[in-house]
Each structure stands twice: as structure tokens, then as C-alpha cells.
N, C-alpha and C. Protein backbone atom coordinates (compact mmCIF):
# COMPACT_ATOMS: atom_id res chain seq x y z
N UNK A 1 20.64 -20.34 -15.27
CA UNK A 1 20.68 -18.90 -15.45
C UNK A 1 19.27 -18.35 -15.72
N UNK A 2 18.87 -18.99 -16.46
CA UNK A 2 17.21 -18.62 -16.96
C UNK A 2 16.24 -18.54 -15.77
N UNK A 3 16.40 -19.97 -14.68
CA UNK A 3 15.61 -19.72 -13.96
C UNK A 3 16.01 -18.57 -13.03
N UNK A 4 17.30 -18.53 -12.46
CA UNK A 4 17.28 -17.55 -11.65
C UNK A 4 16.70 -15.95 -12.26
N UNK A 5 16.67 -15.74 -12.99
CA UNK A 5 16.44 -14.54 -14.21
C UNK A 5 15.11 -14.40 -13.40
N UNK A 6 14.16 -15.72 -13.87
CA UNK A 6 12.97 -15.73 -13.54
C UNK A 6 12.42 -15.27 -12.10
N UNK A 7 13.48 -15.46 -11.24
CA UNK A 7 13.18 -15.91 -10.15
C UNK A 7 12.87 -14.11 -9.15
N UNK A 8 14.20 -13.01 -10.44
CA UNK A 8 14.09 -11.82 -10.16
C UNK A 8 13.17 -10.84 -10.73
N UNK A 9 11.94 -11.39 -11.75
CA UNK A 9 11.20 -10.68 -12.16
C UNK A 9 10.05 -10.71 -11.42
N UNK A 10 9.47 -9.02 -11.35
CA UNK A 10 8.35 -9.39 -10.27
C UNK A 10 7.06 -9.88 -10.93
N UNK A 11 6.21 -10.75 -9.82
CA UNK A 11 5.21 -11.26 -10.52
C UNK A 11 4.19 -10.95 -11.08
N UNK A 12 3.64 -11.50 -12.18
CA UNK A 12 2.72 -10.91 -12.96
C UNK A 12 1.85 -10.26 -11.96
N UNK A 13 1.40 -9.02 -12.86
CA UNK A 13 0.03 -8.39 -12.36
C UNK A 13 -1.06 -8.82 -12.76
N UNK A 14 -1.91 -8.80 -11.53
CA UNK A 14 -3.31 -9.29 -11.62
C UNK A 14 -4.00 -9.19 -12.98
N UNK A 15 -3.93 -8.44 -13.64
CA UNK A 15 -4.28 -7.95 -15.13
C UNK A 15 -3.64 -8.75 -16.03
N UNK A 16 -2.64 -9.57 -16.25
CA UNK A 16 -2.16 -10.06 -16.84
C UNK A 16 -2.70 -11.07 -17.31
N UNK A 17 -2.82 -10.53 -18.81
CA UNK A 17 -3.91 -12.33 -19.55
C UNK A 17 -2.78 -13.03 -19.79
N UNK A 18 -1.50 -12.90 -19.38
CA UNK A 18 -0.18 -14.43 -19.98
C UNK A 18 -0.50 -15.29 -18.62
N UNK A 19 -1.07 -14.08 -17.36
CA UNK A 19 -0.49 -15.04 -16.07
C UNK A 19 -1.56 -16.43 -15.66
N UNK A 20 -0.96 -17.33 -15.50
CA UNK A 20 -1.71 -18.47 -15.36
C UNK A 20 -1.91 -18.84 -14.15
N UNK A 21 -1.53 -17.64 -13.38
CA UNK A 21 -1.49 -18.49 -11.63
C UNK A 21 -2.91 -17.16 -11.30
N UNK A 22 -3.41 -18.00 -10.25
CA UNK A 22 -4.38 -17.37 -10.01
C UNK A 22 -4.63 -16.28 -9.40
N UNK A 23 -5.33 -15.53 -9.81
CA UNK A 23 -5.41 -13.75 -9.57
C UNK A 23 -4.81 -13.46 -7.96
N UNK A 24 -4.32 -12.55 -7.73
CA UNK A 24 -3.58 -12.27 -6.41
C UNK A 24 -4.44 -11.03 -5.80
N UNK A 25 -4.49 -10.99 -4.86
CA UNK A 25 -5.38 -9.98 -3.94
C UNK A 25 -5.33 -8.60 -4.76
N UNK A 26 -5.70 -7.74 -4.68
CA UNK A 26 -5.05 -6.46 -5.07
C UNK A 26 -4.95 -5.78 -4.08
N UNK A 27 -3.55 -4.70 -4.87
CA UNK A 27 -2.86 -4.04 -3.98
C UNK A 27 -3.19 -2.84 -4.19
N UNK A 28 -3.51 -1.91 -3.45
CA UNK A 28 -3.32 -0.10 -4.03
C UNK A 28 -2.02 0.57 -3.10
N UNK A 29 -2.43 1.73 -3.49
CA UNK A 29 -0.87 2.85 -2.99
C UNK A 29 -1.92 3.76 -2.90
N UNK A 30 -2.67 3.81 -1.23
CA UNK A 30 -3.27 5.17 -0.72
C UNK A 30 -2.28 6.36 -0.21
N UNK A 31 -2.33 7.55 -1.14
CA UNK A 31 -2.09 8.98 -0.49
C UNK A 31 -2.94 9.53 0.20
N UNK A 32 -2.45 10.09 1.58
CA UNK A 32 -3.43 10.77 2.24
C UNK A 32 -2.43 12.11 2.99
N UNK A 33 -3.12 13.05 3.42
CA UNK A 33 -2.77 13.98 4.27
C UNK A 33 -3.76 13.76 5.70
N UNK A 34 -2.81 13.76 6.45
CA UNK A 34 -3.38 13.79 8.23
C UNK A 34 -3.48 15.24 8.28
N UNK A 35 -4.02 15.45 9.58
CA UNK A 35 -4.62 16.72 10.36
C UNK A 35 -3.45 16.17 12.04
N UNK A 36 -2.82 15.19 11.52
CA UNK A 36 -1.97 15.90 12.88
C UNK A 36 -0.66 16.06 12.78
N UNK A 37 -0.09 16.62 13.58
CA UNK A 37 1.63 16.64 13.38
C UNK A 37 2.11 15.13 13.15
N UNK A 38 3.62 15.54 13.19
CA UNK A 38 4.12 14.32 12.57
C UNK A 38 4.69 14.04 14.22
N UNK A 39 4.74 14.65 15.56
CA UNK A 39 4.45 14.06 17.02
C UNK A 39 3.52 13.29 17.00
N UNK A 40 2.43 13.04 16.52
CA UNK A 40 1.55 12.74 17.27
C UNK A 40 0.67 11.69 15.81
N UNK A 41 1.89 11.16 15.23
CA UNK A 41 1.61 9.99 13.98
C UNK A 41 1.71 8.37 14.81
N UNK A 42 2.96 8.74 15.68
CA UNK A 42 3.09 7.06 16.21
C UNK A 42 1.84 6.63 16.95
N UNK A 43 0.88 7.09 17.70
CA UNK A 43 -0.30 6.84 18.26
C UNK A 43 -1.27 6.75 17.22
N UNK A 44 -1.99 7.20 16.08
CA UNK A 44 -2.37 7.02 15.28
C UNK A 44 -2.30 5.82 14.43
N UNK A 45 -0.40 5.24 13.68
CA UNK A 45 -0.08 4.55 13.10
C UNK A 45 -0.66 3.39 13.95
N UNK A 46 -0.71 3.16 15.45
CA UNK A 46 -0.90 1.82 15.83
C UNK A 46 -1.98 2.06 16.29
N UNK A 47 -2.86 2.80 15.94
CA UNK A 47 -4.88 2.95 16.04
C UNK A 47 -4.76 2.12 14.47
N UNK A 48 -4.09 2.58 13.64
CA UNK A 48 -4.85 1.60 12.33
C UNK A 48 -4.54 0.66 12.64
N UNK A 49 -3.35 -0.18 13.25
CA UNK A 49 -2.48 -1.38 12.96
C UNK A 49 -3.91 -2.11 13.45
N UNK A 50 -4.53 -1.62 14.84
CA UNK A 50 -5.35 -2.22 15.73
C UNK A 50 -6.59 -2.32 14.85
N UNK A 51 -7.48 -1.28 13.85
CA UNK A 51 -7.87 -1.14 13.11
C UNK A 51 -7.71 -2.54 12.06
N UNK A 52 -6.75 -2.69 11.47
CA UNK A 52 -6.71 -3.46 10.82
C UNK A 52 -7.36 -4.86 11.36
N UNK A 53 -6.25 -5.32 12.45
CA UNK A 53 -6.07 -6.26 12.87
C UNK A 53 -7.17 -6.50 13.41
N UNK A 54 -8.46 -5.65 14.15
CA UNK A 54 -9.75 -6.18 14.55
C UNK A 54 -10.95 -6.31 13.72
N UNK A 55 -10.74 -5.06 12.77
CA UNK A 55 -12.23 -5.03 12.16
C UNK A 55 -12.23 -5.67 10.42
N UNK A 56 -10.75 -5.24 10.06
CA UNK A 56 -10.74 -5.57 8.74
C UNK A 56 -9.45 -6.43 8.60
N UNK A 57 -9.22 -8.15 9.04
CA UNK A 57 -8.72 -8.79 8.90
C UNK A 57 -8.25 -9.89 7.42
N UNK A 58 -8.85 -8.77 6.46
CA UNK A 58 -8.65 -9.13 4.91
C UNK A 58 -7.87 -8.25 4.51
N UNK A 59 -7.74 -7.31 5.38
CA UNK A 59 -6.46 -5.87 4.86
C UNK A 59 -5.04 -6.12 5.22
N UNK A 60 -4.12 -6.52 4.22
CA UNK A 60 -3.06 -6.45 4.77
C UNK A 60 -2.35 -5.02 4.80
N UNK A 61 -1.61 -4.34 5.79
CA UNK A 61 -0.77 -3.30 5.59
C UNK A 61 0.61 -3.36 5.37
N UNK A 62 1.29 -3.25 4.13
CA UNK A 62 2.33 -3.92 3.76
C UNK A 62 3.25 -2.72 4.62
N UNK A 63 3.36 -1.39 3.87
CA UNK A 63 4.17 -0.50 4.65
C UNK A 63 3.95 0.68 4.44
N UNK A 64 4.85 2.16 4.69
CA UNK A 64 3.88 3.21 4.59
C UNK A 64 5.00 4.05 4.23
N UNK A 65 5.29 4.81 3.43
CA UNK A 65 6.55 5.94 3.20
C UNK A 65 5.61 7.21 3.96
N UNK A 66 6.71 8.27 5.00
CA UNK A 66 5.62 9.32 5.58
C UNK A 66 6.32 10.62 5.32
N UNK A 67 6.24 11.46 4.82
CA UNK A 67 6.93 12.61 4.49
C UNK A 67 6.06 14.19 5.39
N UNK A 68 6.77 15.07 5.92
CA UNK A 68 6.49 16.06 6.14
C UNK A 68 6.72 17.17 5.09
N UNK A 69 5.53 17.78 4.85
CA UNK A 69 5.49 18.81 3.65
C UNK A 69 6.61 20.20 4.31
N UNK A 70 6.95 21.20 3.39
CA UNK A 70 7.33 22.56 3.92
C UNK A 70 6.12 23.05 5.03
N UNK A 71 4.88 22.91 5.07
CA UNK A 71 3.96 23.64 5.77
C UNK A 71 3.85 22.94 6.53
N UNK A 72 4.72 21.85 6.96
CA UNK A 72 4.26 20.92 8.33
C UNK A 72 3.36 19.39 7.95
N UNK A 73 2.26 19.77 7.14
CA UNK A 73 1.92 19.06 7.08
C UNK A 73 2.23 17.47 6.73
N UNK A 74 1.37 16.59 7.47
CA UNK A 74 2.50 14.99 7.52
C UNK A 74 1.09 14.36 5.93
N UNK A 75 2.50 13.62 5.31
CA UNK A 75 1.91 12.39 4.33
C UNK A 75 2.25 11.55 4.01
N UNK A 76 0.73 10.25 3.54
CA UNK A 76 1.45 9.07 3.71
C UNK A 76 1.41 8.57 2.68
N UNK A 77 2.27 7.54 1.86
CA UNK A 77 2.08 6.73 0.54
C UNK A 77 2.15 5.54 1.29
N UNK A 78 0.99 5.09 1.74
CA UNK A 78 0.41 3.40 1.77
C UNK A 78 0.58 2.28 1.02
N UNK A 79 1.03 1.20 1.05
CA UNK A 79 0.44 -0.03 0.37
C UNK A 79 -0.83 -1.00 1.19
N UNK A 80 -1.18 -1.54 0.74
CA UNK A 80 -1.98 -2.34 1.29
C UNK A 80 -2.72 -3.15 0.28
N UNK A 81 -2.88 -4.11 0.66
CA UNK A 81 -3.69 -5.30 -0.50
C UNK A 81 -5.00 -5.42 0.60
N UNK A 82 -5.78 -5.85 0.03
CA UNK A 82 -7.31 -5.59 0.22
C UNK A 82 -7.91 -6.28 -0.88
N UNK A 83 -9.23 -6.72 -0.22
CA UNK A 83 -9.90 -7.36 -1.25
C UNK A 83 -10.87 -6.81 -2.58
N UNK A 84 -10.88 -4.99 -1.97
CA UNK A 84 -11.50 -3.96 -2.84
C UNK A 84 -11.40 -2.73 -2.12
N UNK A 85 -11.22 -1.60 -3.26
CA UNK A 85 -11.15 -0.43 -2.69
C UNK A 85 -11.91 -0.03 -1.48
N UNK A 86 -13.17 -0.56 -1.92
CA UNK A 86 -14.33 0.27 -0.84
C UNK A 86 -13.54 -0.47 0.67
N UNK A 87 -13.28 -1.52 1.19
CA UNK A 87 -12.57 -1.25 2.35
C UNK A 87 -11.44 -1.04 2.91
N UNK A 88 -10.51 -0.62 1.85
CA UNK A 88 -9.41 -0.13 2.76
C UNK A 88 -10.10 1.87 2.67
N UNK A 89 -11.31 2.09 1.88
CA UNK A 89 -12.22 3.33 2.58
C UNK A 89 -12.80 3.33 3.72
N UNK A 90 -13.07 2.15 3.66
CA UNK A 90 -13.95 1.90 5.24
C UNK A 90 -12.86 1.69 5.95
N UNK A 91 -11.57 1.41 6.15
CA UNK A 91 -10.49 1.25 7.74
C UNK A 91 -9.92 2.84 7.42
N UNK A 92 -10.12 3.57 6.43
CA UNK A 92 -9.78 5.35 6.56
C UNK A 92 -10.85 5.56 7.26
N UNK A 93 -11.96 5.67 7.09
CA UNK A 93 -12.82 6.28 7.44
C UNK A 93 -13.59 6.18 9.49
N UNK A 94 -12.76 4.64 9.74
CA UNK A 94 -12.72 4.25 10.71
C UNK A 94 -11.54 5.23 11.17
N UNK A 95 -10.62 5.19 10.80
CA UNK A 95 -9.10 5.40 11.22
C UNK A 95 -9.65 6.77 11.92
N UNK A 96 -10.03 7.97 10.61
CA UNK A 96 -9.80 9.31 10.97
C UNK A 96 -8.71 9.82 10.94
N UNK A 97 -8.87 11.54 11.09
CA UNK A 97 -7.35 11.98 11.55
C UNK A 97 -6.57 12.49 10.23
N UNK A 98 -7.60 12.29 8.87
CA UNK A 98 -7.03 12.34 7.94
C UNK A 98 -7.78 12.41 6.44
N UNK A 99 -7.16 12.65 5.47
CA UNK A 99 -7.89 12.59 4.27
C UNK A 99 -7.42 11.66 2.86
N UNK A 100 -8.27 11.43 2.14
CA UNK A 100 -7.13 10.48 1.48
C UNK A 100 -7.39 11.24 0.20
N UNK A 101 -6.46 11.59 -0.67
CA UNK A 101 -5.66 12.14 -1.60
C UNK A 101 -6.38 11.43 -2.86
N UNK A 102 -5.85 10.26 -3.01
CA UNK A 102 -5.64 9.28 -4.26
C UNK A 102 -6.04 8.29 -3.96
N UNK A 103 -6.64 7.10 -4.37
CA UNK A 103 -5.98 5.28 -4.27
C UNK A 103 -5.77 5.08 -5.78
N UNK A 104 -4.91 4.32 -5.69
CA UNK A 104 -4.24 3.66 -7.45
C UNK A 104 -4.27 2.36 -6.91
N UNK A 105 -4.96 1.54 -7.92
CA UNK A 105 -4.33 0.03 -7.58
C UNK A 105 -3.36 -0.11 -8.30
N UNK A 106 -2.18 -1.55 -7.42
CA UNK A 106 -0.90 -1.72 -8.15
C UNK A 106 -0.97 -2.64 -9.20
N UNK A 107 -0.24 -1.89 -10.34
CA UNK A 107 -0.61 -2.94 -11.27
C UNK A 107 0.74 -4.02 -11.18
N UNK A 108 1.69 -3.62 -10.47
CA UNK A 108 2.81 -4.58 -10.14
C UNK A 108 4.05 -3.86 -9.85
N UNK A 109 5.33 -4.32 -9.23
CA UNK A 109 6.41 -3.82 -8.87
C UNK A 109 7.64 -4.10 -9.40
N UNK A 110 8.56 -3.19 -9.39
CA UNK A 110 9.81 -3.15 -10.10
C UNK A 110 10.72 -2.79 -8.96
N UNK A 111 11.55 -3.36 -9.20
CA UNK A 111 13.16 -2.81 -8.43
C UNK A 111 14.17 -2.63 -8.73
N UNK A 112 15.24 -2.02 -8.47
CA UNK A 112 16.67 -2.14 -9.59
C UNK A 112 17.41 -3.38 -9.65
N UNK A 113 16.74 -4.67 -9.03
CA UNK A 113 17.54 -6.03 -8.55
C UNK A 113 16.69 -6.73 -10.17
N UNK A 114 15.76 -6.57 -10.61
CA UNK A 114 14.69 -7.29 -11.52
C UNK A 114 15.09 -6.73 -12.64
N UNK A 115 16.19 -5.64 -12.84
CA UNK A 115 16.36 -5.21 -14.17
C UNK A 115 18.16 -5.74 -14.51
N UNK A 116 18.12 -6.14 -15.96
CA UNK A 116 19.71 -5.73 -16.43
C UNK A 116 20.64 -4.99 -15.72
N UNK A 117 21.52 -5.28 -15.82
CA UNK A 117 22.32 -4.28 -15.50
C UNK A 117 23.38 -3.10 -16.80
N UNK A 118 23.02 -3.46 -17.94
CA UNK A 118 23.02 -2.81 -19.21
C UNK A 118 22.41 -2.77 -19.91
């Protein structure tokens, strides 16, 4: 029982002085607003993928939540692990098309599967 317990808590964050396993990439959660419609995102989305995959092959892109504002405007909440902020700035700044809002690094993840259920 214990281990499975274990097995649903997510793993320590990088910050963590208990964790004994060795530091894990870091992750952030980039917000950005584009300058194009939300037509004309799927051509874009696979300019970064290509982006990624040629120039900055230390960036992983985990996934992307994309919301359209009332005024049209399209936005994205990013994950991505990277080896430091400054380049997942440099694959925006490559990318274009857009602005970035925020970066937060993750300090770790929760789900409703990792908690009690009372």
C-alpha cells in the first residue's frame, strides 16, 4: 500500500533539499500572446516543433493549453523543460509571431490521482 502511495506522488522538485535523486532538467510554464489568429496557429505550432527539433535539441516541448481571448486574440500556456530560461527565449525569439507574457519555472506537479480522496 505504501509503495503504491509512493508511486502516485509527484516527484520531488528540483529544489528539494529531502530529494536525493539527482536534479531533473527544469521545467517552466511560458505564457505568451501571438499576433496571429487562431487559423493560422497550426502552421506556426509545427515552425516551433521544427524549431525545436533543429536548433534547440535540449528543449523538450511537453504540451501547450491554447485559449482564444473575447478580442480574438490566441494564447498559449507552454511547458517545456530546458536547460535554462535564456533558451527556451532564444527558440521564442527564433519562433516569432508572438510575445511572451511570463516564464515561471515548475516547481513540480499535482493531480487529483496524487491526492486522498478525503
Amino acid at each position: 500500500m505504501e509503495e503504491m502511495e509512493a508511486e502516485r506522488r509527484p516527484p520531488p522538485c528540483k529544489h528539494d533539499p529531502r530529494s536525493s535523486m539527482v536534479p531533473r532538467m527544469p521545467r517552466y510554464l511560458v505564457e505568451r500572446t501571438f499576433t496571429v489568429s487562431i487559423e493560422d496557429m497550426p502552421p506556426v505550432a509545427t515552425r516551433s516543433k521544427r524549431i525545436v527539433n533543429t536548433a534547440f535539441p535540449d528543449i523538450t516541448w511537453e504540451h501547450s493549453h491554447v485559449v482564444v481571448q473575447d478580442d480574438g486574440r490566441v494564447r498559449t500556456f507552454c511547458v517545456y523543460a530546458a536547460p535554462d530560461e535564456a533558451m527556451v527565449r532564444e527558440h521564442s525569439k527564433e519562433l516569432g509571431e508572438h510575445v511572451i507574457d511570463v516564464i515561471h519555472e515548475i516547481a513540480g506537479d499535482v493531480s487529483p490521482e496524487d491526492l486522498p480522496d478525503s
